[in-house]
Protein backbone atom coordinates (compact mmCIF):
# COMPACT_ATOMS: atom_id res chain seq x y z
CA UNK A 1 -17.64 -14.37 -7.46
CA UNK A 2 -16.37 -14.13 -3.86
CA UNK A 3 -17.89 -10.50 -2.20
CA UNK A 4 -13.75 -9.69 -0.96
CA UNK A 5 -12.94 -10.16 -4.45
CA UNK A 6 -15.72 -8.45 -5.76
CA UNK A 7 -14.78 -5.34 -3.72
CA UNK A 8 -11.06 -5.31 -4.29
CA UNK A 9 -11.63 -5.08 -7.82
CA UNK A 10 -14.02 -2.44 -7.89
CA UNK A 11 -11.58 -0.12 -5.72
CA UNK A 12 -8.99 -0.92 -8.29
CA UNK A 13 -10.71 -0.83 -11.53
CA UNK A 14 -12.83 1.99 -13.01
CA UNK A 15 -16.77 0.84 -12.68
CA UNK A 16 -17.42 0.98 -16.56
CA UNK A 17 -13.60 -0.33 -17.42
CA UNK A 18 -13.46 -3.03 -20.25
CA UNK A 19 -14.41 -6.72 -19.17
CA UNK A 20 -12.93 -8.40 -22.46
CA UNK A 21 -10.66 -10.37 -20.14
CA UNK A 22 -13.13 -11.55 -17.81
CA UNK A 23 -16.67 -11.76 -16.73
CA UNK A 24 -18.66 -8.64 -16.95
CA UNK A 25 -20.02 -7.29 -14.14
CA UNK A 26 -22.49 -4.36 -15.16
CA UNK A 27 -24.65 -3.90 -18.88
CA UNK A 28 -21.90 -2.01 -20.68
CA UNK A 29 -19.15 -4.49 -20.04
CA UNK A 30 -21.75 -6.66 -20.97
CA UNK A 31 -22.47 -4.76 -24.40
CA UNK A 32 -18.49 -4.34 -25.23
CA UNK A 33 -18.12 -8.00 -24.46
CA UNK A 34 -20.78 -8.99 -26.70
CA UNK A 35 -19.46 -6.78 -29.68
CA UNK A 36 -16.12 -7.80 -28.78
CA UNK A 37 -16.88 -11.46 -29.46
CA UNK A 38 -19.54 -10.97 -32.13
CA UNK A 39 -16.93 -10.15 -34.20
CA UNK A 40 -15.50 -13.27 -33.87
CA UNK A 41 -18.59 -14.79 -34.99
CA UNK A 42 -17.98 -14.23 -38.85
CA UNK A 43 -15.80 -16.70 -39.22
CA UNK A 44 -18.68 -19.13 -39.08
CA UNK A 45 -19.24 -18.07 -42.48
CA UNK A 46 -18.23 -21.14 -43.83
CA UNK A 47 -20.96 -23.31 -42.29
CA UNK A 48 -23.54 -20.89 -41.86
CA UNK A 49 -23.22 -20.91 -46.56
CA UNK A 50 -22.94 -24.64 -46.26
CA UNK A 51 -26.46 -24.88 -44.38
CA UNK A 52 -28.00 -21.75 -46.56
CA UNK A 53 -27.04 -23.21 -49.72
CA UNK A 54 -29.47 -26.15 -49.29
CA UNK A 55 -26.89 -29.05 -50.20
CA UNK A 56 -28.09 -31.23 -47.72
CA UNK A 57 -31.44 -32.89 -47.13
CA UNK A 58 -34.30 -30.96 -45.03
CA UNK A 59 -33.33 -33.60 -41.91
CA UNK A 60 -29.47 -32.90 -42.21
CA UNK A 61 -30.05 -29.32 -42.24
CA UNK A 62 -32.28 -28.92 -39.56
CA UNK A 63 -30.24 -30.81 -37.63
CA UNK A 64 -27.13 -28.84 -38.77
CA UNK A 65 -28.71 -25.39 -37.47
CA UNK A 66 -29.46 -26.87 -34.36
CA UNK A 67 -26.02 -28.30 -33.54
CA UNK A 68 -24.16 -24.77 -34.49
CA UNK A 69 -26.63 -22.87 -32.36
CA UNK A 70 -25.85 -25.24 -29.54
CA UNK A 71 -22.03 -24.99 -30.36
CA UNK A 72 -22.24 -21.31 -30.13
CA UNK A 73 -24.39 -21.13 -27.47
CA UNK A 74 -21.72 -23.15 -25.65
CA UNK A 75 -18.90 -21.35 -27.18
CA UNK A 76 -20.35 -18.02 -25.86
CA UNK A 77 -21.25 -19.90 -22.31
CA UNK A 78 -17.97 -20.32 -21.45
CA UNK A 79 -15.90 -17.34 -22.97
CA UNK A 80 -18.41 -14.82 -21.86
CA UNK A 81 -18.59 -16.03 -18.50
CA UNK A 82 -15.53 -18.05 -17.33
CA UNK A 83 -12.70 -16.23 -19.25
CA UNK A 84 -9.74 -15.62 -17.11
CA UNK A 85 -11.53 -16.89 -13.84
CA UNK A 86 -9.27 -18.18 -11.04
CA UNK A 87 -10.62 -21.25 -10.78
CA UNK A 88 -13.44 -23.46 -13.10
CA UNK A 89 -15.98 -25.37 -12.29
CA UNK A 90 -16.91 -28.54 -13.58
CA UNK A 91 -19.83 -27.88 -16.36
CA UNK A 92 -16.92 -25.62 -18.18
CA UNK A 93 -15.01 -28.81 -18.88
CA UNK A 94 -18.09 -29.95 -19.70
CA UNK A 95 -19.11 -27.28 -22.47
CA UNK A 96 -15.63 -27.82 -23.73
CA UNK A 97 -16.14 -31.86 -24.36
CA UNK A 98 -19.75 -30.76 -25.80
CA UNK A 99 -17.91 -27.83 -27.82
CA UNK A 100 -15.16 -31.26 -29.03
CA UNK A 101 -18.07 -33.91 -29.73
CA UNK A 102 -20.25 -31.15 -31.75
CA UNK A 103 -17.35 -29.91 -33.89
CA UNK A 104 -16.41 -34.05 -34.60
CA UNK A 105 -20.07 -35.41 -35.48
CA UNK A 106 -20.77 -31.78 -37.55
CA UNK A 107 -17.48 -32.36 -39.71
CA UNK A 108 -17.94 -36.04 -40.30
CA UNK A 109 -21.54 -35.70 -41.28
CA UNK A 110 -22.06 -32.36 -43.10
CA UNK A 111 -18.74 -31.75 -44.97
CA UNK A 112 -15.48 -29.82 -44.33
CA UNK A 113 -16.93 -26.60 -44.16
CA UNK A 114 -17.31 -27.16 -40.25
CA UNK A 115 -13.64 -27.58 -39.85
CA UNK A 116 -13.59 -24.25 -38.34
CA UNK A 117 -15.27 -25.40 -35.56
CA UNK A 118 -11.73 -26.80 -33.71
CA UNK A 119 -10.43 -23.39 -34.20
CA UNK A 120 -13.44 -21.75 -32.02
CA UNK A 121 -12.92 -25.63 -29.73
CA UNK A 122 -8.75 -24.35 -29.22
CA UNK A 123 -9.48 -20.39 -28.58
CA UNK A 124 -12.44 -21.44 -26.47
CA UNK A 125 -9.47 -23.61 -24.15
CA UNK A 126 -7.02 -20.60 -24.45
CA UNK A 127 -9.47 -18.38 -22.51
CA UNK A 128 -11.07 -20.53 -19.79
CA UNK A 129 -8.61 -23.52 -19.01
CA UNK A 130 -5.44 -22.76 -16.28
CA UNK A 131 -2.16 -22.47 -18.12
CA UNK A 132 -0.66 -25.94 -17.66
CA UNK A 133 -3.92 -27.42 -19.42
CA UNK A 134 -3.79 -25.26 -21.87
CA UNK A 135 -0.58 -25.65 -22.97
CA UNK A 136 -1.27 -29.34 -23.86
CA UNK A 137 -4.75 -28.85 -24.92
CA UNK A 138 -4.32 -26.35 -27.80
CA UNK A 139 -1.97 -28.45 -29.85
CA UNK A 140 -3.97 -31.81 -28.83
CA UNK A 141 -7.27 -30.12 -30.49
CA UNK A 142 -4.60 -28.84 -33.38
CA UNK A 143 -3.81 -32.50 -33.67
CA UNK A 144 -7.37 -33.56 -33.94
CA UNK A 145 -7.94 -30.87 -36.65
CA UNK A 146 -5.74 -32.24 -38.91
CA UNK A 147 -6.88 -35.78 -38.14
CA UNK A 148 -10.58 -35.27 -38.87
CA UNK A 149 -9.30 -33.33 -41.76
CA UNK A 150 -7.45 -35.92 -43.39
CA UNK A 151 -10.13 -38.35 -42.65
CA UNK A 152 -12.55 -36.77 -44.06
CA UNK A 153 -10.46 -35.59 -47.18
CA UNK A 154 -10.70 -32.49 -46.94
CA UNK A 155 -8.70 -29.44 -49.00
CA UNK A 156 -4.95 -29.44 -48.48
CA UNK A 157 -5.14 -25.49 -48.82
CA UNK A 158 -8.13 -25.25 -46.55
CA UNK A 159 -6.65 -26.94 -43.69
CA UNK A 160 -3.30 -25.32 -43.97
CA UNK A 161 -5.41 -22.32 -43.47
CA UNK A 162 -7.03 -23.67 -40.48
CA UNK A 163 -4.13 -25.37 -38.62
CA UNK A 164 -2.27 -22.09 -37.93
CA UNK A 165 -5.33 -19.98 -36.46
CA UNK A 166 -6.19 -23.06 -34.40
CA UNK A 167 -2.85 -23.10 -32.99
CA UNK A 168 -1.45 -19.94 -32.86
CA UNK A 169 -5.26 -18.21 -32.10
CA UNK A 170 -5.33 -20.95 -28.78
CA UNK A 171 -2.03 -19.32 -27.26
CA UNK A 172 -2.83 -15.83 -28.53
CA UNK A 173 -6.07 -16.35 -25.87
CA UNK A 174 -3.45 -17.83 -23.05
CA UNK A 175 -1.48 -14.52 -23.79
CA UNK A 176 -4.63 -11.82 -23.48
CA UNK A 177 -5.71 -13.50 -20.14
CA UNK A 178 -1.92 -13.05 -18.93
CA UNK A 179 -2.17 -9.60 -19.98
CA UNK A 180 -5.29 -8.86 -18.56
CA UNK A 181 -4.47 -11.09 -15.31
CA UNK A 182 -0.99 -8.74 -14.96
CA UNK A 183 -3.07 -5.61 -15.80
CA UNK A 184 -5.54 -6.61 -12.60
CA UNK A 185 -2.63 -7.38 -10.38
CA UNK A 186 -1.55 -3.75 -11.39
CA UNK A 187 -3.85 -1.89 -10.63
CA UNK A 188 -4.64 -4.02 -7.21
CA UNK A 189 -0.80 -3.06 -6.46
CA UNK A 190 -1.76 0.71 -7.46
CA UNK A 191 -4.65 0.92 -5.11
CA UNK A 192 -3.28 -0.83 -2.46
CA UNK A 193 -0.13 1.54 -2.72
CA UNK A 194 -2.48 4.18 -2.23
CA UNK A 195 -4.39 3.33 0.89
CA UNK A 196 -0.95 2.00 2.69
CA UNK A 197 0.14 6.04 1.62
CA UNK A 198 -3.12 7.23 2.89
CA UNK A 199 -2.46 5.29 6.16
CA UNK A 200 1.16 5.90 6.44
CA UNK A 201 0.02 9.62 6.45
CA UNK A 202 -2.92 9.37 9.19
CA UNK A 203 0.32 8.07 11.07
CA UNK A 204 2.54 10.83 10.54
CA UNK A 205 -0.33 13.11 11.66
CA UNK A 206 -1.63 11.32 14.83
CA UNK A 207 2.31 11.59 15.64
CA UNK A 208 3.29 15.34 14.96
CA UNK A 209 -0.24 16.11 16.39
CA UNK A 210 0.37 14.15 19.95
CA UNK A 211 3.77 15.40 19.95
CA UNK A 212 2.99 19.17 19.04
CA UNK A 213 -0.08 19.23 21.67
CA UNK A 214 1.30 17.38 24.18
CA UNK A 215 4.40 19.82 24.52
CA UNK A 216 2.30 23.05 23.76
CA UNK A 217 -0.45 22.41 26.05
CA UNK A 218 2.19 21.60 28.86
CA UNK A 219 3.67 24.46 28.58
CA UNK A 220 0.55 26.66 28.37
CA UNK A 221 -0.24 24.72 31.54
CA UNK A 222 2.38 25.13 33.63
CA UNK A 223 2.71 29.16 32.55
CA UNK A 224 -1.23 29.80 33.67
CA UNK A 225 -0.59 28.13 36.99
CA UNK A 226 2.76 30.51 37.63
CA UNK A 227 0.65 33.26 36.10
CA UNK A 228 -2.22 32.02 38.85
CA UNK A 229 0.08 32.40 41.33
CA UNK A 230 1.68 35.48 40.42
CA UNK A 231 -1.94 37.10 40.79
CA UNK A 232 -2.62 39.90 42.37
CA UNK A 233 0.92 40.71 44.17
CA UNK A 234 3.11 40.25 40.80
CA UNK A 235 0.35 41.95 37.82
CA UNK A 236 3.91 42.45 35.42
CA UNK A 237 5.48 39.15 35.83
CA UNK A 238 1.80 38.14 35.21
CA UNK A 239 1.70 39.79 32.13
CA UNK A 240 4.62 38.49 30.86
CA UNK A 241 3.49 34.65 31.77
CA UNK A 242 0.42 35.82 29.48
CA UNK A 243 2.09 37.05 26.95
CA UNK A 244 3.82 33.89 26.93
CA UNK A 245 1.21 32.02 26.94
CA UNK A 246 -0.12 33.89 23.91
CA UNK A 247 3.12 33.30 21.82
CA UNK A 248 3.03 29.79 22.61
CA UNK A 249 -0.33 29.36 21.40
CA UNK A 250 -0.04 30.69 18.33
CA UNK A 251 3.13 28.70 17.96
CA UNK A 252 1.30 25.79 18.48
CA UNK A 253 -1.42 27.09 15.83
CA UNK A 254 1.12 27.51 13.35
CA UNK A 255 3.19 24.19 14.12
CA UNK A 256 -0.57 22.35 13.59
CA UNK A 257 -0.41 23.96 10.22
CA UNK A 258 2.71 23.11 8.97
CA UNK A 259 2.28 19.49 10.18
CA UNK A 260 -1.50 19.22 8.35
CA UNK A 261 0.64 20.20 5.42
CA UNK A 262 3.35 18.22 5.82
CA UNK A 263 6.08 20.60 6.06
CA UNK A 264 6.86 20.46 9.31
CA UNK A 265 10.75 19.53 10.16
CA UNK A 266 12.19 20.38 13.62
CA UNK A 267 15.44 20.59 14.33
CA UNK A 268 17.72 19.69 16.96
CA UNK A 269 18.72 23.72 17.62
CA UNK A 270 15.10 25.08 17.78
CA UNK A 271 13.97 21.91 20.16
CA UNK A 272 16.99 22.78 22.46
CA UNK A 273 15.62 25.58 22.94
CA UNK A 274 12.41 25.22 23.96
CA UNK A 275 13.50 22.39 25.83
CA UNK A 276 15.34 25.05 28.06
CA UNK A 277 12.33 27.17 28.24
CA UNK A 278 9.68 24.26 29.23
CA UNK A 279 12.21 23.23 32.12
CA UNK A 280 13.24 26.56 33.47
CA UNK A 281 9.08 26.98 33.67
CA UNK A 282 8.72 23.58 35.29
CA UNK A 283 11.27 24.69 38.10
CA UNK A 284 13.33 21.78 36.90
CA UNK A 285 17.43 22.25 36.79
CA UNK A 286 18.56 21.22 33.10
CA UNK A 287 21.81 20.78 31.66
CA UNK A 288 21.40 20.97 27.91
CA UNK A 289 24.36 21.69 24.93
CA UNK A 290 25.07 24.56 24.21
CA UNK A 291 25.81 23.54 20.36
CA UNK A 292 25.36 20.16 18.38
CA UNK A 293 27.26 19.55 15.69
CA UNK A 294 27.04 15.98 15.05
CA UNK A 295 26.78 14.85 11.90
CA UNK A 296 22.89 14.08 10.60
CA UNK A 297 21.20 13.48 8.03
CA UNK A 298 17.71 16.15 7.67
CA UNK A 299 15.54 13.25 8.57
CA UNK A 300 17.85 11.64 11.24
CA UNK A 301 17.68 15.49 12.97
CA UNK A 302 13.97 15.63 12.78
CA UNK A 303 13.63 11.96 14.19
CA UNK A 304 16.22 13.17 17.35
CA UNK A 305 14.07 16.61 17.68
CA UNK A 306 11.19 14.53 17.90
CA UNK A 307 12.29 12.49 20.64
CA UNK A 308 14.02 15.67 22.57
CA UNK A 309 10.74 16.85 22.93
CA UNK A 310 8.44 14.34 23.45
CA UNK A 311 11.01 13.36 26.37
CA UNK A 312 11.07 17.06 27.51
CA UNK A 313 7.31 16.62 27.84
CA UNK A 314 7.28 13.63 29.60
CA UNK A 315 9.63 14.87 32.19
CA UNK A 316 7.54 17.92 32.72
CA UNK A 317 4.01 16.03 32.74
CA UNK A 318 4.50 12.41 34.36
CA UNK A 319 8.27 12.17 36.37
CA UNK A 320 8.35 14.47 39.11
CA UNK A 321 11.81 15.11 38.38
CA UNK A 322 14.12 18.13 39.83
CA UNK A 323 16.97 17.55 37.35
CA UNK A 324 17.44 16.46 33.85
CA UNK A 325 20.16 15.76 31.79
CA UNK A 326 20.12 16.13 27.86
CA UNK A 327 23.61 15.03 25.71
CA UNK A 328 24.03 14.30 22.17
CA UNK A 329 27.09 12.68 21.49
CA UNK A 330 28.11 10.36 18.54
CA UNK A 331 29.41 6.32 19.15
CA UNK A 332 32.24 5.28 17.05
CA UNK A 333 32.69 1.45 18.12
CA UNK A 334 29.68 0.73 15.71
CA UNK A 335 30.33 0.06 12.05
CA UNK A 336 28.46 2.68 10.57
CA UNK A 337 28.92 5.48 13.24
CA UNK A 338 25.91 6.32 15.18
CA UNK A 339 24.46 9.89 16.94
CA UNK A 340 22.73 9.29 20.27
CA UNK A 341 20.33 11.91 22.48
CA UNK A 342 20.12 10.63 26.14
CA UNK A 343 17.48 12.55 28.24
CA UNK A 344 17.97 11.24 31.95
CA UNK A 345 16.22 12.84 35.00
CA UNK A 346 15.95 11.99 38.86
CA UNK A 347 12.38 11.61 38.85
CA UNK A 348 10.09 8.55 40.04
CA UNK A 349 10.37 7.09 36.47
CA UNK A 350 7.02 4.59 35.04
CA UNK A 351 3.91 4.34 36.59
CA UNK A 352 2.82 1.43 39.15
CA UNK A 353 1.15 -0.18 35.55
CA UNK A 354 4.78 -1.28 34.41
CA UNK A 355 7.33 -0.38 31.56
CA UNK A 356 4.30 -0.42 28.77
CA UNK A 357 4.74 2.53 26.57
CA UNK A 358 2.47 5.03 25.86
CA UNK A 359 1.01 6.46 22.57
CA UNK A 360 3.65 8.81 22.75
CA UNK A 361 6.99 6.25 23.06
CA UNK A 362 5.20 4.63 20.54
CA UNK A 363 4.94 7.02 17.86
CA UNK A 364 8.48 8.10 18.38
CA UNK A 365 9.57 4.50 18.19
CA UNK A 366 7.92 4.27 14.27
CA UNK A 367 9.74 7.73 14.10
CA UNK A 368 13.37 6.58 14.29
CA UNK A 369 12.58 3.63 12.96
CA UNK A 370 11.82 5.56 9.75
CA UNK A 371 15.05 7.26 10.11
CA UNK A 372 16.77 3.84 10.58
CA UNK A 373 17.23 4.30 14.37
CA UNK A 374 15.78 2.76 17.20
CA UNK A 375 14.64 3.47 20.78
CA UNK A 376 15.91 2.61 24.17
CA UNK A 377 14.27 3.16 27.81
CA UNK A 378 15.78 2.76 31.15
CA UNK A 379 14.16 3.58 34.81
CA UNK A 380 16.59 3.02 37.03
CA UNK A 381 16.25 5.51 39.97
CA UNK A 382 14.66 7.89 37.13
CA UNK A 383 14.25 7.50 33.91
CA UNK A 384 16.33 7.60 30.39
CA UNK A 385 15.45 7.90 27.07
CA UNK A 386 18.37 7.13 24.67
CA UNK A 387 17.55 7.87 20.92
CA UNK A 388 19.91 6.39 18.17
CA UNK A 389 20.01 7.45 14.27
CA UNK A 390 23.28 6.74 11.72
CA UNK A 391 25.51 8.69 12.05
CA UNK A 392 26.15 10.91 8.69
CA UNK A 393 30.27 11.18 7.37
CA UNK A 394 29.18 11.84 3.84
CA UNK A 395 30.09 15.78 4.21
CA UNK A 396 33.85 14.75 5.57
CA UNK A 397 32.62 15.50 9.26
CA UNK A 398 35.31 15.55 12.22
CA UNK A 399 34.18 13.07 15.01
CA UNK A 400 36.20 14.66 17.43
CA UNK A 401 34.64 18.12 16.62
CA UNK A 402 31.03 17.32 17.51
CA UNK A 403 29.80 19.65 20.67
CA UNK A 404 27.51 17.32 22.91
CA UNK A 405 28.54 17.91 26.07
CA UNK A 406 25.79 19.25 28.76
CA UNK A 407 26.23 22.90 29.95
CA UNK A 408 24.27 24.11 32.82
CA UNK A 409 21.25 25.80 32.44
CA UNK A 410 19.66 28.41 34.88
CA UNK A 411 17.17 27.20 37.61
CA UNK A 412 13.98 28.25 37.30
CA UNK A 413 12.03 30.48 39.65
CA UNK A 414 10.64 27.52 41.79
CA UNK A 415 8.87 24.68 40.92
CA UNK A 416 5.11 24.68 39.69
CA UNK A 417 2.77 23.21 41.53
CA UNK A 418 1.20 19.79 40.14
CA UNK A 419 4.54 18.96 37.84
């Protein structure tokens, strides 16, 4: 068995779960197995009394015991080991012919008794041959059963009693290795389900994270280098930088914990706001709504706070900007209706290393994508950030009523240095 496959099934399947579908691959699937088709076993009753009752001659007999061990030997061979493999390899057509030949030359020389044989011969192709060979192989050994059968003479009532089990026992092995095949593919789906979840959330987290640190630890930044400043002609304003600075922190502690947890959903009002705070700090001239009243769904607002601040930062960090520009208004030529937040500033837009985003753009990318909206960048003397969700009518919203135009905000005391 292939290692990938080996491993694939062992993170889907309990280590000690059943193996009566397929090859065992520790001692107690090997046990169950064996029980499981022991059982089976009894119906060799028939010939096993034939040989015990001594109605042959010592040669016949001996002969007799050896060709049933071989035929169960084979029988077991091949449903112990190959049932419901993927693909079989040539000795298992093999045992099959062998399983064919013994049950033939055992009926025609040692009585009816061994008639049974073809019924182990048809379940023995139920649980190791593909469907489609199968299907034609179960009534063909049927067929041969009630050949040899009337060849030999044998019981009307005895083969009637054999012709049904042959057939019906053949397909009744096609359907278990279906069931267990589907029950496999379940559990693969289950487990595989499970780890794109598990990944999907490492995702979330690396996102909220980057977005949570990056805008907290700018704005610690630039208040302990106007704090620095301030120091030692200004010790109140310093205090209140500090102070600041403390609130922010634990802000930031708390918005760590909420997104570990996965509770964590900004929204559009509360990011406004600290928008206005970050760029007042930054010395950077922002016009920002007043209100927003578009119409959103929870997780289109979250996906357009998102971006709000993970632009905010980026204009504060990396542009250089003196003025920015935040509107949210709604587009009405589309179909659907769509919301859009546009952060534009004046400042030296991407790097020298081209228009490649960052982990940052990135991560907010997946973000609207998730909330069916999509991402647009423009540097053109600057740089723009346009964020786009669907637009949500569902409550009987007003178009016309939405408030997205920019106010002005107040200036800040001066730029910081190094922003």
């Amino acid at each position: 068995m292939p290692a990938g496959t080996t491993q694939q099934r062992a993170s889907a399947e309990p280590r000690d779960a059943p193996a009566i579908g397929r090859a065992p691959e520790n001692r107690r699937q090997a046990v169950v197995k064996l029980v499981w088709v022991a059982m089976w076993m009894l119906y060799l009753g028939a010939p096993v009394s034939d040989l015990a009752e001594g109605g042959h001659n010592l040669t016949a007999t001996v002969l007799g015991w050896l060709g049933l061990t071989a035929f169960v030997g084979a029988y077991l061979g091949i449903v112990f080991l190959r049932t419901n493999a993927e693909h079989q390899p040539r000795w298992v057509y093999g045992q099959l012919l062998l399983l064919g030949a013994l049950a033939l030359l055992m009926t025609f020389t040692l009585g009816e008794a061994f008639l049974v044989l073809f019924v182990y011969l048809a379940v023995g192709c139920g649980a190791v041959l593909p469907g489609r060979q199968a299907r034609w192989a179960i009534p063909l050994v049927t067929a041969v059963l009630a050949a040899v059968a009337g060849l030999t003479g044998a019981a009307r009532d005895l083969v009637l009693s054999l012709l049904v089990p042959c057939l019906l026992g053949g397909y009744a092995m096609m359907g278990v290795r279906q069931l267990v095949r589907t029950t496999r593919e379940l559990r693969e789906a289950r487990a595989a389900v499970a780890q794109l979840a598990a990944t999907e959330e490492r995702l979330r987290l690396a996102r909220d994270l980057h977005d949570l640190l990056g805008h907290s630890l700018s704005l610690i930044t630039l208040k302990s280098e106007l704090a620095g400043r301030m120091l030692p002609g200004r010790p109140e304003d310093t205090a209140a930088q500090v102070a600041d600075i403390e609130r922010v922190s634990r802000q930031a502690l708390v918005d760590v914990r909420e997104a570990v947890s996965g509770y964590r959903r900004p929204t559009l009002a509360a990011e406004l706001a600290g928008a206005r705070g970050v760029l007042r700090a930054a010395g950077i001239r922002a016009r920002l709504p007043g209100t927003v009243t578009a119409p959103l769904t929870p997780e289109a607002e979250a996906a357009l706070a998102w971006a709000l601040r993970e632009a905010v930062t980026n204009v504060v960090r990396h542009s250089g900007a003196s003025r920015c520009a935040v509107t949210v208004d709604e587009d009405e030529d589309e179909d659907e209706g769509t919301v859009r937040l546009t952060v534009a500033d004046d400042g030296r837009g991407p790097g020298a290393g081209g228009t490649r985003r960052g982990n940052g753009l990135t991560g907010l990318g997946e973000r609207l994508l998730l909330a069916g909206g999509r991402l647009e960048t423009v540097a053109d003397g600057g740089f723009t950030l346009r964020a786009v969700v669907p637009a949500d009518y569902a409550h009987g919203h007003d178009p016309g009523a939405a408030g997205g135009g920019p106010v002005d905000g107040a200036r800040g005391p001066g730029r910081a240095a190094g922003t």
